[in-house]
PDB file of N, CA and C in Angstrom:
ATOM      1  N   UNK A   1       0.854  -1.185   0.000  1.00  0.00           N
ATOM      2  CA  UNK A   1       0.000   0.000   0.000  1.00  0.00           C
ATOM      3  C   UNK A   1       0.892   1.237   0.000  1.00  0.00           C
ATOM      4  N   UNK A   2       0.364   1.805  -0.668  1.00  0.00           N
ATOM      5  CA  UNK A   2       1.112   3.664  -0.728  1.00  0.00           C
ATOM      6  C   UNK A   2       0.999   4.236   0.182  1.00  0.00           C
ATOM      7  N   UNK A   3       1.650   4.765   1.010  1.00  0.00           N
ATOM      8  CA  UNK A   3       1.562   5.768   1.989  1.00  0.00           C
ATOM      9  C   UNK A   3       1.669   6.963   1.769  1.00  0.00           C
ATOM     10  N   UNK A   4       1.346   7.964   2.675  1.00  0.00           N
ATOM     11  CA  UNK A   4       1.111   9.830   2.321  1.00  0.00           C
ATOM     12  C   UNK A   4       2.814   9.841   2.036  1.00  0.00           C
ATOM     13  N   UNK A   5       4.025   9.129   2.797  1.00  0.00           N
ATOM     14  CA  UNK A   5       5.668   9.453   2.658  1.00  0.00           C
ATOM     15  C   UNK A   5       6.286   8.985   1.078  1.00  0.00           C
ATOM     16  N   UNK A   6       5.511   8.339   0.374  1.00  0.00           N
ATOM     17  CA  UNK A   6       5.647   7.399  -0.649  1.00  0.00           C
ATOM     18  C   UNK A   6       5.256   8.246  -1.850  1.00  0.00           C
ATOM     19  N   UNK A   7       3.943   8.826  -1.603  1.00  0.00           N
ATOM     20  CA  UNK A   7       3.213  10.166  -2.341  1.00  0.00           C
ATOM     21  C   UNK A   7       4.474  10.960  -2.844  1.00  0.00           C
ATOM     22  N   UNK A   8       4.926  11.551  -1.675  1.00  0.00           N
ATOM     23  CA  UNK A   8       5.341  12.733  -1.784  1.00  0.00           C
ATOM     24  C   UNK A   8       6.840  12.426  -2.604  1.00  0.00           C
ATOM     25  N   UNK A   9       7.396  10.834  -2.901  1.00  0.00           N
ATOM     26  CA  UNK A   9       8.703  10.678  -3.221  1.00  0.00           C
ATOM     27  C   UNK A   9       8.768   9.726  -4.982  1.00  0.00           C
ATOM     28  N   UNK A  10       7.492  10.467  -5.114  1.00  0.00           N
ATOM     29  CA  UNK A  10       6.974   9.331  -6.571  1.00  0.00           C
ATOM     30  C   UNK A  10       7.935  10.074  -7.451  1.00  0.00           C
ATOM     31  N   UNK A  11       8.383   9.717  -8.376  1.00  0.00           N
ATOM     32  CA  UNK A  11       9.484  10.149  -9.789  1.00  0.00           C
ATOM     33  C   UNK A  11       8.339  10.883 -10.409  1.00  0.00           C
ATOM     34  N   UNK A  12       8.876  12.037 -11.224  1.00  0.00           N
ATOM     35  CA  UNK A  12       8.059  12.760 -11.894  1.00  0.00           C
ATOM     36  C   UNK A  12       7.086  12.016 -13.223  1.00  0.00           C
ATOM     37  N   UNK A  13       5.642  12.504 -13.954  1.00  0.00           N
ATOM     38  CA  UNK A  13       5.256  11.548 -14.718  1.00  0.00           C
ATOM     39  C   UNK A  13       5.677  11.763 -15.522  1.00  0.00           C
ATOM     40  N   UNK A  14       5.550  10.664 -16.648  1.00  0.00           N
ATOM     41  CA  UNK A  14       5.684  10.537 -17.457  1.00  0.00           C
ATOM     42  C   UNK A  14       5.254  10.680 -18.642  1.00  0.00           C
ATOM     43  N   UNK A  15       3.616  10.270 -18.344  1.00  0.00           N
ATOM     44  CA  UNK A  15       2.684  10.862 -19.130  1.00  0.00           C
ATOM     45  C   UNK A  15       1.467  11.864 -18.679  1.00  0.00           C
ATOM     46  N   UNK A  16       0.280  11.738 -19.649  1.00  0.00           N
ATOM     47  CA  UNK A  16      -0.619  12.831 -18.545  1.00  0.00           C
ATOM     48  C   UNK A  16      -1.624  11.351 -18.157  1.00  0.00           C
ATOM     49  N   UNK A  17      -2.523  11.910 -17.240  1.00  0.00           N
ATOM     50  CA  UNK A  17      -4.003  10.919 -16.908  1.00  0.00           C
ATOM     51  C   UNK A  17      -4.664  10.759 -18.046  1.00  0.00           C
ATOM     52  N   UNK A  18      -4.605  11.722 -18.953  1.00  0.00           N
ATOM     53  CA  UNK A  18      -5.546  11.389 -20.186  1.00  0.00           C
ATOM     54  C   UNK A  18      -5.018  10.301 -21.001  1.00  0.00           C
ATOM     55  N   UNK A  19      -3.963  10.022 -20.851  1.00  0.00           N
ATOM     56  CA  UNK A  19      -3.391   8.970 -21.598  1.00  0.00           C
ATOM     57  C   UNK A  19      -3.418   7.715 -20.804  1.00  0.00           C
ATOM     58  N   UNK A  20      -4.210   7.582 -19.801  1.00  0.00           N
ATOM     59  CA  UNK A  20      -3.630   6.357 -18.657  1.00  0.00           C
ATOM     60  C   UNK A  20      -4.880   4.924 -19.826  1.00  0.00           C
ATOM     61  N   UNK A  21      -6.132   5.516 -19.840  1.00  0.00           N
ATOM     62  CA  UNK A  21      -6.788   4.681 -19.942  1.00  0.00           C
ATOM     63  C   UNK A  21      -7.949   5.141 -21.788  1.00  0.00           C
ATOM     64  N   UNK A  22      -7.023   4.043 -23.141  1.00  0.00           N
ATOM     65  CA  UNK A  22      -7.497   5.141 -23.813  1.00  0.00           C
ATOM     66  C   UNK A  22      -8.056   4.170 -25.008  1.00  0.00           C
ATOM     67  N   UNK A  23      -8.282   2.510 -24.553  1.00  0.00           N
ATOM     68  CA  UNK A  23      -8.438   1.756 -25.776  1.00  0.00           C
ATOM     69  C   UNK A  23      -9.929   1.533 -25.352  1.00  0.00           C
ATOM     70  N   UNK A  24     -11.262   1.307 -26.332  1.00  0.00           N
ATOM     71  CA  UNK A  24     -12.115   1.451 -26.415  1.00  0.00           C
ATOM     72  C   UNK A  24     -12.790   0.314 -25.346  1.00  0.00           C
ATOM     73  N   UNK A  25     -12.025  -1.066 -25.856  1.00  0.00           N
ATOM     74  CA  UNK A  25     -12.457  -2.294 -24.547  1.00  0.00           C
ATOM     75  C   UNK A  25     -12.414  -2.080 -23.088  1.00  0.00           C
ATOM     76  N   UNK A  26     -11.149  -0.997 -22.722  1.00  0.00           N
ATOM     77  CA  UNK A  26     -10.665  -0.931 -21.704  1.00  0.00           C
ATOM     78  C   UNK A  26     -11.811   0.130 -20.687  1.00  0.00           C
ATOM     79  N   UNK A  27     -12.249   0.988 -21.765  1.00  0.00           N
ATOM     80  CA  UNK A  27     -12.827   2.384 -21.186  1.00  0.00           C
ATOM     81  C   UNK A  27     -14.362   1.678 -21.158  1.00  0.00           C
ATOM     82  N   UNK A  28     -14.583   0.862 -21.709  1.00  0.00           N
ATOM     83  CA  UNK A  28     -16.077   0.002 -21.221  1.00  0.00           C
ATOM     84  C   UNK A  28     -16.036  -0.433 -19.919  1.00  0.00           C
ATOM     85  N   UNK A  29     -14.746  -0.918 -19.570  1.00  0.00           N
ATOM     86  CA  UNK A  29     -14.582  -2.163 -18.538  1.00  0.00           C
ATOM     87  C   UNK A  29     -14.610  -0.929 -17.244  1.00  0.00           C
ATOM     88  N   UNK A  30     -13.829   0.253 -17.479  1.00  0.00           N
ATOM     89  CA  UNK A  30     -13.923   1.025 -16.546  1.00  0.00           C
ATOM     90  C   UNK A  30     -15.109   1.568 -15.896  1.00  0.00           C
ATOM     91  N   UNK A  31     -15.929   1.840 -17.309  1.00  0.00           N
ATOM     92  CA  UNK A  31     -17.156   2.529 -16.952  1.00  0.00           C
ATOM     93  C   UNK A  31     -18.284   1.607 -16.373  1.00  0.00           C
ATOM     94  N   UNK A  32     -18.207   0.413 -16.211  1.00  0.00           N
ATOM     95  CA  UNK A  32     -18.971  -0.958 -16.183  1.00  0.00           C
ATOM     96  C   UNK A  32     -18.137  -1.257 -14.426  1.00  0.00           C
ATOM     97  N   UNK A  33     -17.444  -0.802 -14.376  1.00  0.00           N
ATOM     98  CA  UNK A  33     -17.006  -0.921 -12.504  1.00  0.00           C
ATOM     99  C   UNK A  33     -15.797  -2.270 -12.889  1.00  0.00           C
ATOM    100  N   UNK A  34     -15.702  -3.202 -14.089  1.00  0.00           N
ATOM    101  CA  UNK A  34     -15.328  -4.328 -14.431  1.00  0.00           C
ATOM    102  C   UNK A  34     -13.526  -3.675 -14.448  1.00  0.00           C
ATOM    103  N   UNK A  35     -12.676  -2.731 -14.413  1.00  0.00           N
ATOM    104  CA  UNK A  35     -11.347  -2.280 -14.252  1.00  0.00           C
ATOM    105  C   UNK A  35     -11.368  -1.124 -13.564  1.00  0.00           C
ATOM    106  N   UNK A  36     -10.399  -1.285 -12.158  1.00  0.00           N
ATOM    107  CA  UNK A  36     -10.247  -0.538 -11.535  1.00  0.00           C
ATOM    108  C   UNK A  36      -8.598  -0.186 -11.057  1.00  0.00           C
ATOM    109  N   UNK A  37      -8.080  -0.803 -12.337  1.00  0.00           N
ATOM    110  CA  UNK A  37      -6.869  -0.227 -12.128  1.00  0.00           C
ATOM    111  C   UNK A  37      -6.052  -0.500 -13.824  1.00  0.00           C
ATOM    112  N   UNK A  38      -4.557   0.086 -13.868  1.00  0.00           N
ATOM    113  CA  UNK A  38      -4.246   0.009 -14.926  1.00  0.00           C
ATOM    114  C   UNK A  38      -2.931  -0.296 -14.727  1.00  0.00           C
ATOM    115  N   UNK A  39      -1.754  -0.721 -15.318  1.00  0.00           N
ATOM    116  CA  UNK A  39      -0.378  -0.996 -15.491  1.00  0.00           C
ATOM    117  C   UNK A  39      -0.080  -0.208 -16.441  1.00  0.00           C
ATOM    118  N   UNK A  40       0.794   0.505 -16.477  1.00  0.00           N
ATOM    119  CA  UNK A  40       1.533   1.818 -17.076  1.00  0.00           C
ATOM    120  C   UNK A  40       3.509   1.358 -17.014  1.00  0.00           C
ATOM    121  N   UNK A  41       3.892   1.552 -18.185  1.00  0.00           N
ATOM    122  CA  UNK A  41       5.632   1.426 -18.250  1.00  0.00           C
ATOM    123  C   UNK A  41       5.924   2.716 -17.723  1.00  0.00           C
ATOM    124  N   UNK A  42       4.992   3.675 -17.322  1.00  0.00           N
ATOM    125  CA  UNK A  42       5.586   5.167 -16.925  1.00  0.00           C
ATOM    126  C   UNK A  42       4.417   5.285 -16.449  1.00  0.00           C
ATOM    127  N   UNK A  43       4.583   6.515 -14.962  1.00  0.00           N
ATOM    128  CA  UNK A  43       3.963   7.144 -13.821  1.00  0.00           C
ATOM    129  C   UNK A  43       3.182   8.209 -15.341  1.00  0.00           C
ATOM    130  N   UNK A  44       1.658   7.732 -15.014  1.00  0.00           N
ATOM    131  CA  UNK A  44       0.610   8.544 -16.022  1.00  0.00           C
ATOM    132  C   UNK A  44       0.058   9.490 -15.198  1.00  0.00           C
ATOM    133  N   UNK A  45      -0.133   9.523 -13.535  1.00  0.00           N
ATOM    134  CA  UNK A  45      -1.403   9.924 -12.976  1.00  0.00           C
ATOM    135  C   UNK A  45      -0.619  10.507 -11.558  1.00  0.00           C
ATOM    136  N   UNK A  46      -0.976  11.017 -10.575  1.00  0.00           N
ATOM    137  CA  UNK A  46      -0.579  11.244  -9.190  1.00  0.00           C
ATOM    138  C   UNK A  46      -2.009  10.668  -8.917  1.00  0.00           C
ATOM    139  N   UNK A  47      -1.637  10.375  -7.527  1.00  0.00           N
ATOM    140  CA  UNK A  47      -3.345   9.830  -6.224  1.00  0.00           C
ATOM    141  C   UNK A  47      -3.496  11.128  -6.010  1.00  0.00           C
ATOM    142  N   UNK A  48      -5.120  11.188  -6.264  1.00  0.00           N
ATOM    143  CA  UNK A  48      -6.189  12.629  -6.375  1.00  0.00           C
ATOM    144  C   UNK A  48      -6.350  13.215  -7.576  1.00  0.00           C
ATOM    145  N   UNK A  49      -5.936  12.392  -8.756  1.00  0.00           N
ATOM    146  CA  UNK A  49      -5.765  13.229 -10.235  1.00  0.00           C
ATOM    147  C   UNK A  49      -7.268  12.772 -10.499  1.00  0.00           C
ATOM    148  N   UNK A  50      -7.944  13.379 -11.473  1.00  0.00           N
ATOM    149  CA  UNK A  50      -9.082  12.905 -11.970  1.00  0.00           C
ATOM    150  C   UNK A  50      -8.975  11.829 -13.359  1.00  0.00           C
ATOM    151  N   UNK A  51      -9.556  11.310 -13.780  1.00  0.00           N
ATOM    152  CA  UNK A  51     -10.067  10.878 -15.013  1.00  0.00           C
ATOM    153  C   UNK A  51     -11.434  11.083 -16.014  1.00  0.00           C
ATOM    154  N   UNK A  52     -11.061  11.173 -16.772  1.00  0.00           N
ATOM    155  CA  UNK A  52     -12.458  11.630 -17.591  1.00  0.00           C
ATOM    156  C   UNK A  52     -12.690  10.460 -18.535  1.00  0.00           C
ATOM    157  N   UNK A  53     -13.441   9.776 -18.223  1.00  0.00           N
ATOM    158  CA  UNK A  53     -13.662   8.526 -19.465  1.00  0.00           C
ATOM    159  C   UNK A  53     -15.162   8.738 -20.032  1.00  0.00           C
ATOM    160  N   UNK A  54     -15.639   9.702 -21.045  1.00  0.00           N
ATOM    161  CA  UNK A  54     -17.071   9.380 -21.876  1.00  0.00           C
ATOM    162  C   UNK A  54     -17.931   9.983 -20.661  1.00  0.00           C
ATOM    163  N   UNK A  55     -17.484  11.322 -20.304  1.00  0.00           N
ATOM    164  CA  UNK A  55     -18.789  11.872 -18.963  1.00  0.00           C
ATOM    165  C   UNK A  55     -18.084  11.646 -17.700  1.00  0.00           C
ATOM    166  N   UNK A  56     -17.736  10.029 -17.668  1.00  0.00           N
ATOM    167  CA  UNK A  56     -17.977   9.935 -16.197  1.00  0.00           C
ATOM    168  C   UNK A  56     -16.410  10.217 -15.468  1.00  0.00           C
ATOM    169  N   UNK A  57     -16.431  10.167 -13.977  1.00  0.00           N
ATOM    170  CA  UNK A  57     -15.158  10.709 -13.583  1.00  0.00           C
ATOM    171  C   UNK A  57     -14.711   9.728 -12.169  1.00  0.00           C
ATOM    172  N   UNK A  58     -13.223   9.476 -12.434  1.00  0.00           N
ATOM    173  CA  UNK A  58     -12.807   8.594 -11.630  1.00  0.00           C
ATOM    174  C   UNK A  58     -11.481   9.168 -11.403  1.00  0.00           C
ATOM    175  N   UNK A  59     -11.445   9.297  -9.896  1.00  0.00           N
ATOM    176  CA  UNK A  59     -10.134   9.658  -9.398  1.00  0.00           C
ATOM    177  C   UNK A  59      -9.534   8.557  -8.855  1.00  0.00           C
ATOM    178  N   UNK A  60      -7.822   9.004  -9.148  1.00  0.00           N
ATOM    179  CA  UNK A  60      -7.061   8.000  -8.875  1.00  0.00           C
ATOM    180  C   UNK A  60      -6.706   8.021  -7.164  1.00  0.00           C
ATOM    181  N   UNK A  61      -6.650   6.573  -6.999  1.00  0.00           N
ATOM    182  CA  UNK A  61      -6.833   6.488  -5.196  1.00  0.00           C
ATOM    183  C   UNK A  61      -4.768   6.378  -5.199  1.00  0.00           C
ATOM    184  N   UNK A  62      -4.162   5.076  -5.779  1.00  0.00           N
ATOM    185  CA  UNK A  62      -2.890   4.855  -5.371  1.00  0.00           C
ATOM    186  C   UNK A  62      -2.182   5.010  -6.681  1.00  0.00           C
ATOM    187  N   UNK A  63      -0.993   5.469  -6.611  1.00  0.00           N
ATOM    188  CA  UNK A  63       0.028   4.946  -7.518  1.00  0.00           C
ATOM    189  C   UNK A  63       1.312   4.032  -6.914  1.00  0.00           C
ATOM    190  N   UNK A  64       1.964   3.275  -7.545  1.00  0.00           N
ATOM    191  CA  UNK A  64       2.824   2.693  -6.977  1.00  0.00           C
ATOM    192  C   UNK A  64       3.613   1.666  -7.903  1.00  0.00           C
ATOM    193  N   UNK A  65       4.554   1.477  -7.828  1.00  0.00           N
ATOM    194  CA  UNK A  65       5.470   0.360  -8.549  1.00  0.00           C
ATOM    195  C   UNK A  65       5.205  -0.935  -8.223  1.00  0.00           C
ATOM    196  N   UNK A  66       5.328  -2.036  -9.519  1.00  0.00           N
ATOM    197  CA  UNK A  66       5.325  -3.177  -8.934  1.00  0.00           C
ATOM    198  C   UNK A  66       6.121  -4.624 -10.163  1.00  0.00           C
ATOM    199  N   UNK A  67       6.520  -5.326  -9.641  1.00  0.00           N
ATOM    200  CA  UNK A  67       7.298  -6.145 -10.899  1.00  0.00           C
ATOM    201  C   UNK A  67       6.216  -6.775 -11.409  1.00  0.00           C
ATOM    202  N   UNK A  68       6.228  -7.429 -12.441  1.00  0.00           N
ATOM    203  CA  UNK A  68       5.276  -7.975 -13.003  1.00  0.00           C
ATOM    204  C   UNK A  68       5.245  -9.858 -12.484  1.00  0.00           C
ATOM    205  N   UNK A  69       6.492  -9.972 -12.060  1.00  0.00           N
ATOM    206  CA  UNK A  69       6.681 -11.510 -11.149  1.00  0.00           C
ATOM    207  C   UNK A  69       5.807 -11.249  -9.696  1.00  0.00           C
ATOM    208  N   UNK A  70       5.152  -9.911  -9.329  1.00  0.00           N
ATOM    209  CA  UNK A  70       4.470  -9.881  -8.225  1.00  0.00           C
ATOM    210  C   UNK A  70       2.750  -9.744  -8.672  1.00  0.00           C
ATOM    211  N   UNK A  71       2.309  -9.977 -10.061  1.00  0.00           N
ATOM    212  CA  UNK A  71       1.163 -10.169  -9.980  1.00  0.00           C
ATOM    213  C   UNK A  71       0.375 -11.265  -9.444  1.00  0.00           C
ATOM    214  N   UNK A  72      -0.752 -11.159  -9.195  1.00  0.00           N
ATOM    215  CA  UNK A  72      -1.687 -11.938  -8.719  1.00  0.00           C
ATOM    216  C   UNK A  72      -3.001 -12.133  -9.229  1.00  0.00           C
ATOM    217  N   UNK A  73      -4.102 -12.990  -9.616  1.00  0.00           N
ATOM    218  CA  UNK A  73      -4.817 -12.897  -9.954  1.00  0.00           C
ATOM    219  C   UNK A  73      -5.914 -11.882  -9.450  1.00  0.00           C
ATOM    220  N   UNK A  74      -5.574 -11.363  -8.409  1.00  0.00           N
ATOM    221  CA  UNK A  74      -6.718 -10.370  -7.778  1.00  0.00           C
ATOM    222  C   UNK A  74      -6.479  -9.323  -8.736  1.00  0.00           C
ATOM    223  N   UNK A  75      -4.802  -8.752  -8.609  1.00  0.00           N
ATOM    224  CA  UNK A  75      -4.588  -8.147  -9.293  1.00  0.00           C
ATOM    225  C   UNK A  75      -5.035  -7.745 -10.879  1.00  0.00           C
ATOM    226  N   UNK A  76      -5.191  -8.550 -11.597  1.00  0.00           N
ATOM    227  CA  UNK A  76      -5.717  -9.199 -13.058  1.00  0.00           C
ATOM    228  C   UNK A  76      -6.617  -9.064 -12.679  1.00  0.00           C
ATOM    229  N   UNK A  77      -7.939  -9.051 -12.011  1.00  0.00           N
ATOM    230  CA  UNK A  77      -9.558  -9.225 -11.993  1.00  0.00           C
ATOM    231  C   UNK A  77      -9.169  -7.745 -11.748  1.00  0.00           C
ATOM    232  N   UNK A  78      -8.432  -6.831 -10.830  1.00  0.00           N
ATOM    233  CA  UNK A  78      -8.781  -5.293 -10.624  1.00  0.00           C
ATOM    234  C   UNK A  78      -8.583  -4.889 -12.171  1.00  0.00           C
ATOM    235  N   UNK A  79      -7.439  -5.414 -13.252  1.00  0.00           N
ATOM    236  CA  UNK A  79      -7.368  -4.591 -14.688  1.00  0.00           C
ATOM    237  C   UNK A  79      -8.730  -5.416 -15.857  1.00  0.00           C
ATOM    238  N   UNK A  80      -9.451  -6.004 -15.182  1.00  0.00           N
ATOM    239  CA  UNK A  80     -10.390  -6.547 -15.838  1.00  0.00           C
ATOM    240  C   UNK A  80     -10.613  -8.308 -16.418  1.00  0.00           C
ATOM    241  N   UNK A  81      -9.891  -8.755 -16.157  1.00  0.00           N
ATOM    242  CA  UNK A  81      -9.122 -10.387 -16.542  1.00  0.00           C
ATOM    243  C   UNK A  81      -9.964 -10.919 -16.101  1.00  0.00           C
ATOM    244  N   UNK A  82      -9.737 -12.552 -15.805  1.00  0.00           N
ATOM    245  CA  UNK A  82     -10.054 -13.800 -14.863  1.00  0.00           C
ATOM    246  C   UNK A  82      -8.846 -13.971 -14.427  1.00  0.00           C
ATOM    247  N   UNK A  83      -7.186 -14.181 -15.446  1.00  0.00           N
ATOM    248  CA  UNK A  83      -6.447 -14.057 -14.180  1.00  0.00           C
ATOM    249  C   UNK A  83      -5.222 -13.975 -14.688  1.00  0.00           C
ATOM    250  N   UNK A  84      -3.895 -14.008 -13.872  1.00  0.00           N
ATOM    251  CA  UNK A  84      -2.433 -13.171 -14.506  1.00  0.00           C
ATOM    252  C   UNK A  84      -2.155 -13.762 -16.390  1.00  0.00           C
ATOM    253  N   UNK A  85      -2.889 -15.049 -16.677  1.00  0.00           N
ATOM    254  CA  UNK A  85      -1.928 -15.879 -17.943  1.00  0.00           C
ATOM    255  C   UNK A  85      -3.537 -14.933 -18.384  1.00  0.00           C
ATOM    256  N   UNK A  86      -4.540 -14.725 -18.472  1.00  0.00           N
ATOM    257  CA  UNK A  86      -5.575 -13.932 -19.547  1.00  0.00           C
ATOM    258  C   UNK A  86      -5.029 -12.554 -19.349  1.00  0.00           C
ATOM    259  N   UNK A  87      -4.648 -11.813 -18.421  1.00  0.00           N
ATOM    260  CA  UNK A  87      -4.090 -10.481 -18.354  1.00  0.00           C
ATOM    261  C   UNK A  87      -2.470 -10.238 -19.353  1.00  0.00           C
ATOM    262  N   UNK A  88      -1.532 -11.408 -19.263  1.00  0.00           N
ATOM    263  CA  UNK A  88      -0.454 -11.377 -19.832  1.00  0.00           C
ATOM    264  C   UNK A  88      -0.748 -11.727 -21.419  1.00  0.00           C
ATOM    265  N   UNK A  89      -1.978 -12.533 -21.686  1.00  0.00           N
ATOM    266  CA  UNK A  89      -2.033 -12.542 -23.024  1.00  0.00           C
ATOM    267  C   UNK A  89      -2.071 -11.331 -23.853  1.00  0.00           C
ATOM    268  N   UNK A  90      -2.889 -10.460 -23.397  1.00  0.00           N
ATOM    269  CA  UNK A  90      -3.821  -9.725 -23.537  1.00  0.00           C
ATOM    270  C   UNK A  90      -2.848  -8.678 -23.510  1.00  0.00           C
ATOM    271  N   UNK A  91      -1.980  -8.261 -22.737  1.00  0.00           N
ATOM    272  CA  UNK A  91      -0.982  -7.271 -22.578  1.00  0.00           C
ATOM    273  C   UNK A  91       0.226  -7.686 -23.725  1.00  0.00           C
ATOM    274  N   UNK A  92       0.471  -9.064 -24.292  1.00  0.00           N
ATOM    275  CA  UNK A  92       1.434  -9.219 -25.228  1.00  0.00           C
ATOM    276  C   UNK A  92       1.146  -9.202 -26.713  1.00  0.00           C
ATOM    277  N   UNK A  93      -0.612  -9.027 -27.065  1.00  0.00           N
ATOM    278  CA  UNK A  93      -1.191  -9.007 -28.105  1.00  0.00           C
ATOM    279  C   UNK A  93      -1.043  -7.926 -28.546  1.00  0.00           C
ATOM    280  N   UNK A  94      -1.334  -6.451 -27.464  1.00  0.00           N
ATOM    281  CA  UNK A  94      -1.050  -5.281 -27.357  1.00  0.00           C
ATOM    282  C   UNK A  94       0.556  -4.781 -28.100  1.00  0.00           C
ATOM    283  N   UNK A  95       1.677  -5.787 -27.626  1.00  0.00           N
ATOM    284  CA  UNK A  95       2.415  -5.165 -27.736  1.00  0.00           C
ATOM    285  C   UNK A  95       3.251  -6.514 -28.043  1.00  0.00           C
ATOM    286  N   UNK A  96       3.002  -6.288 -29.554  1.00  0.00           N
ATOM    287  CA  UNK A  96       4.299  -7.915 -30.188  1.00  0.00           C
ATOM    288  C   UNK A  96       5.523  -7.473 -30.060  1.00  0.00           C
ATOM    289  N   UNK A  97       5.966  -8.929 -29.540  1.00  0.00           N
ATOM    290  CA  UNK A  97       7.722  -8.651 -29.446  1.00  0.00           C
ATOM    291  C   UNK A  97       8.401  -8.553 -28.067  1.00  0.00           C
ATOM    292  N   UNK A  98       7.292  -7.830 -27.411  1.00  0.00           N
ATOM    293  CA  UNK A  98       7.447  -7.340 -26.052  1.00  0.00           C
ATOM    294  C   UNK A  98       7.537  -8.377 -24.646  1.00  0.00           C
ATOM    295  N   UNK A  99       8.880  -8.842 -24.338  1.00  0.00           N
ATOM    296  CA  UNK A  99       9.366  -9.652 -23.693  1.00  0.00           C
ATOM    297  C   UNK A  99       8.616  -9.745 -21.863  1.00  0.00           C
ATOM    298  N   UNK A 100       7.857 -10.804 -21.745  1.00  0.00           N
ATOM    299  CA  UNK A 100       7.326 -11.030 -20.118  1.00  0.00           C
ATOM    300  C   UNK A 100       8.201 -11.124 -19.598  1.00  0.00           C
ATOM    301  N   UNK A 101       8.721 -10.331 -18.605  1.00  0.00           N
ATOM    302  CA  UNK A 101       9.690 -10.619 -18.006  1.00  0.00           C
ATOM    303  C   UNK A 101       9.823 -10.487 -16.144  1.00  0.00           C
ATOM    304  N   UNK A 102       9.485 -11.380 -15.623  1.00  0.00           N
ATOM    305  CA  UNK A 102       9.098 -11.476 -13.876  1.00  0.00           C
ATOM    306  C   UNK A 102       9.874  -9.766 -13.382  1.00  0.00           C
ATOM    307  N   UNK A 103      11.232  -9.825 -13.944  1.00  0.00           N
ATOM    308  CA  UNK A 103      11.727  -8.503 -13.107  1.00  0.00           C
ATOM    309  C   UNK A 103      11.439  -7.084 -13.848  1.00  0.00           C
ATOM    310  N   UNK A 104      10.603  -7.119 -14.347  1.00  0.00           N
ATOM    311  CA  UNK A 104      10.062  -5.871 -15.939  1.00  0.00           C
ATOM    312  C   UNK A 104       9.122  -5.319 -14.009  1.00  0.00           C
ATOM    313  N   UNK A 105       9.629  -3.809 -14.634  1.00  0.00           N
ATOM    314  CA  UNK A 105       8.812  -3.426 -13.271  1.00  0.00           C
ATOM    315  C   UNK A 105       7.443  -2.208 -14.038  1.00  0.00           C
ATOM    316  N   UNK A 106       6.491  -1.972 -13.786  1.00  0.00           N
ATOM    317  CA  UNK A 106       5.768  -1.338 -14.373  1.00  0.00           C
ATOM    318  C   UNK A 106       4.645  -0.124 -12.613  1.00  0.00           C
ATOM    319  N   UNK A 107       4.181   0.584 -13.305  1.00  0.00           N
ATOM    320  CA  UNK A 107       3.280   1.625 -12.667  1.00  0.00           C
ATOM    321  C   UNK A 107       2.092   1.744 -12.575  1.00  0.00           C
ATOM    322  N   UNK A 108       1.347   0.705 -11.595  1.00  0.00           N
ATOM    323  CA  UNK A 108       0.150   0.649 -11.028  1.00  0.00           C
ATOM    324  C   UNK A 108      -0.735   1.673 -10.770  1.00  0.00           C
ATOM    325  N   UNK A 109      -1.763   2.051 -11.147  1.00  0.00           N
ATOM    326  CA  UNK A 109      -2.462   3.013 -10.881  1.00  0.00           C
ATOM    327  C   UNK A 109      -4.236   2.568 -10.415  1.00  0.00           C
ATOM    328  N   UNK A 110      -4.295   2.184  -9.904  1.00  0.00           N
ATOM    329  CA  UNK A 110      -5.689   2.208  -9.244  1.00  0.00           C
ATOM    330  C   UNK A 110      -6.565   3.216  -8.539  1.00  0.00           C
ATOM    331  N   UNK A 111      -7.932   3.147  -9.163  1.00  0.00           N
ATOM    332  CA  UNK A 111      -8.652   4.103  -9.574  1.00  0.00           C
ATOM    333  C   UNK A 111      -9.925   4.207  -9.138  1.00  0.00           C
ATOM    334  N   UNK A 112     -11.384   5.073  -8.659  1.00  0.00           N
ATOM    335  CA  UNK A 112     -12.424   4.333  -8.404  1.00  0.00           C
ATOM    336  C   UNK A 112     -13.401   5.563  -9.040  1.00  0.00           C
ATOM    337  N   UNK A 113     -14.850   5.534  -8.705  1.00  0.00           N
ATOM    338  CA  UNK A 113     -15.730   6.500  -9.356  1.00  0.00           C
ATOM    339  C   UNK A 113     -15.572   8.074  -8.386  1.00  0.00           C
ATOM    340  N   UNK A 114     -15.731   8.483  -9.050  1.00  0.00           N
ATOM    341  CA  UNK A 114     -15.722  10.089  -8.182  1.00  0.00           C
ATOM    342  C   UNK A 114     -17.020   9.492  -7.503  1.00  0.00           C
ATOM    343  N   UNK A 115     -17.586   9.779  -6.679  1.00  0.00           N
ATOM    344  CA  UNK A 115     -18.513  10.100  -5.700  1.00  0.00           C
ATOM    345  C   UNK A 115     -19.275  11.474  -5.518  1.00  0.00           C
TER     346      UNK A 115
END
C-alpha cells in the first residue's frame, strides 16, 4: 500500500491521466465498474488526479510500482481479466515482441468513481 511518505517521493510523470486509460475495450470495462486499475511502463497519474472517461469521472486512489513476477490474480480481476496468464495474453497481443519478463517493473495506478 502507498503511503502519504511514498506520495510525496513518486518520480516525476511521465505521461498525462488522459493517456492512462485510452483503448475502447478498456474504457467500457472502466465505466462498467469491471477495471479498476491500470499498469503503465511510466507514472501517467498522481493519487487525487481525476479521469475523464465518456462523462464519467474517476479519481485515482494509489500509484505505486510493482514487478510484473508480483502479480496476482486479484490483481488481473482489478485490470479486468479472470487471471495473470488472460491479463499477460492480452498485454502481449497489445504489444508484439514485447518480452514477459518477472523482473520488468511497471506503474500501477488504481482508480475508483468520483462520488
Amino acid at each position: 500500500m502507498t503511503t502519504q511518505h511514498e506520495n510525496n517521493t513518486l518520480p516525476p510523470k511521465t505521461c498525462s491521466v488522459e493517456r492512462m486509460v485510452t483503448m475502447e475495450e478498456d474504457v467500457k470495462k472502466v465505466i462498467a465498474g469491471e477495471k479498476t486499475a491500470t499498469r503503465r511502463n511510466g507514472r501517467y497519474a498522481d493519487p487525487g488526479e481525476i479521469m475523464t472517461l465518456e462523462g464519467h469521472q474517476f479519481v485515482v486512489d494509489k500509484v505505486y510500482s510493482q514487478s510484473l513476477g508480483e502479480l496476482t490474480d486479484e490483481d488481473a480481476r482489478r485490470e479486468g481479466f479472470n487471471n495473470v496468464e488472460e491479463y499477460k495474453q492480452s498485454i502481449l497481443s497489445i504489444h508484439p515482441g514485447m518480452p514477459w519478463l518477472p523482473q520488468m517493473r511497471v506503474w500501477v495506478h488504481e482508480f475508483s468513481p468520483v462520488k
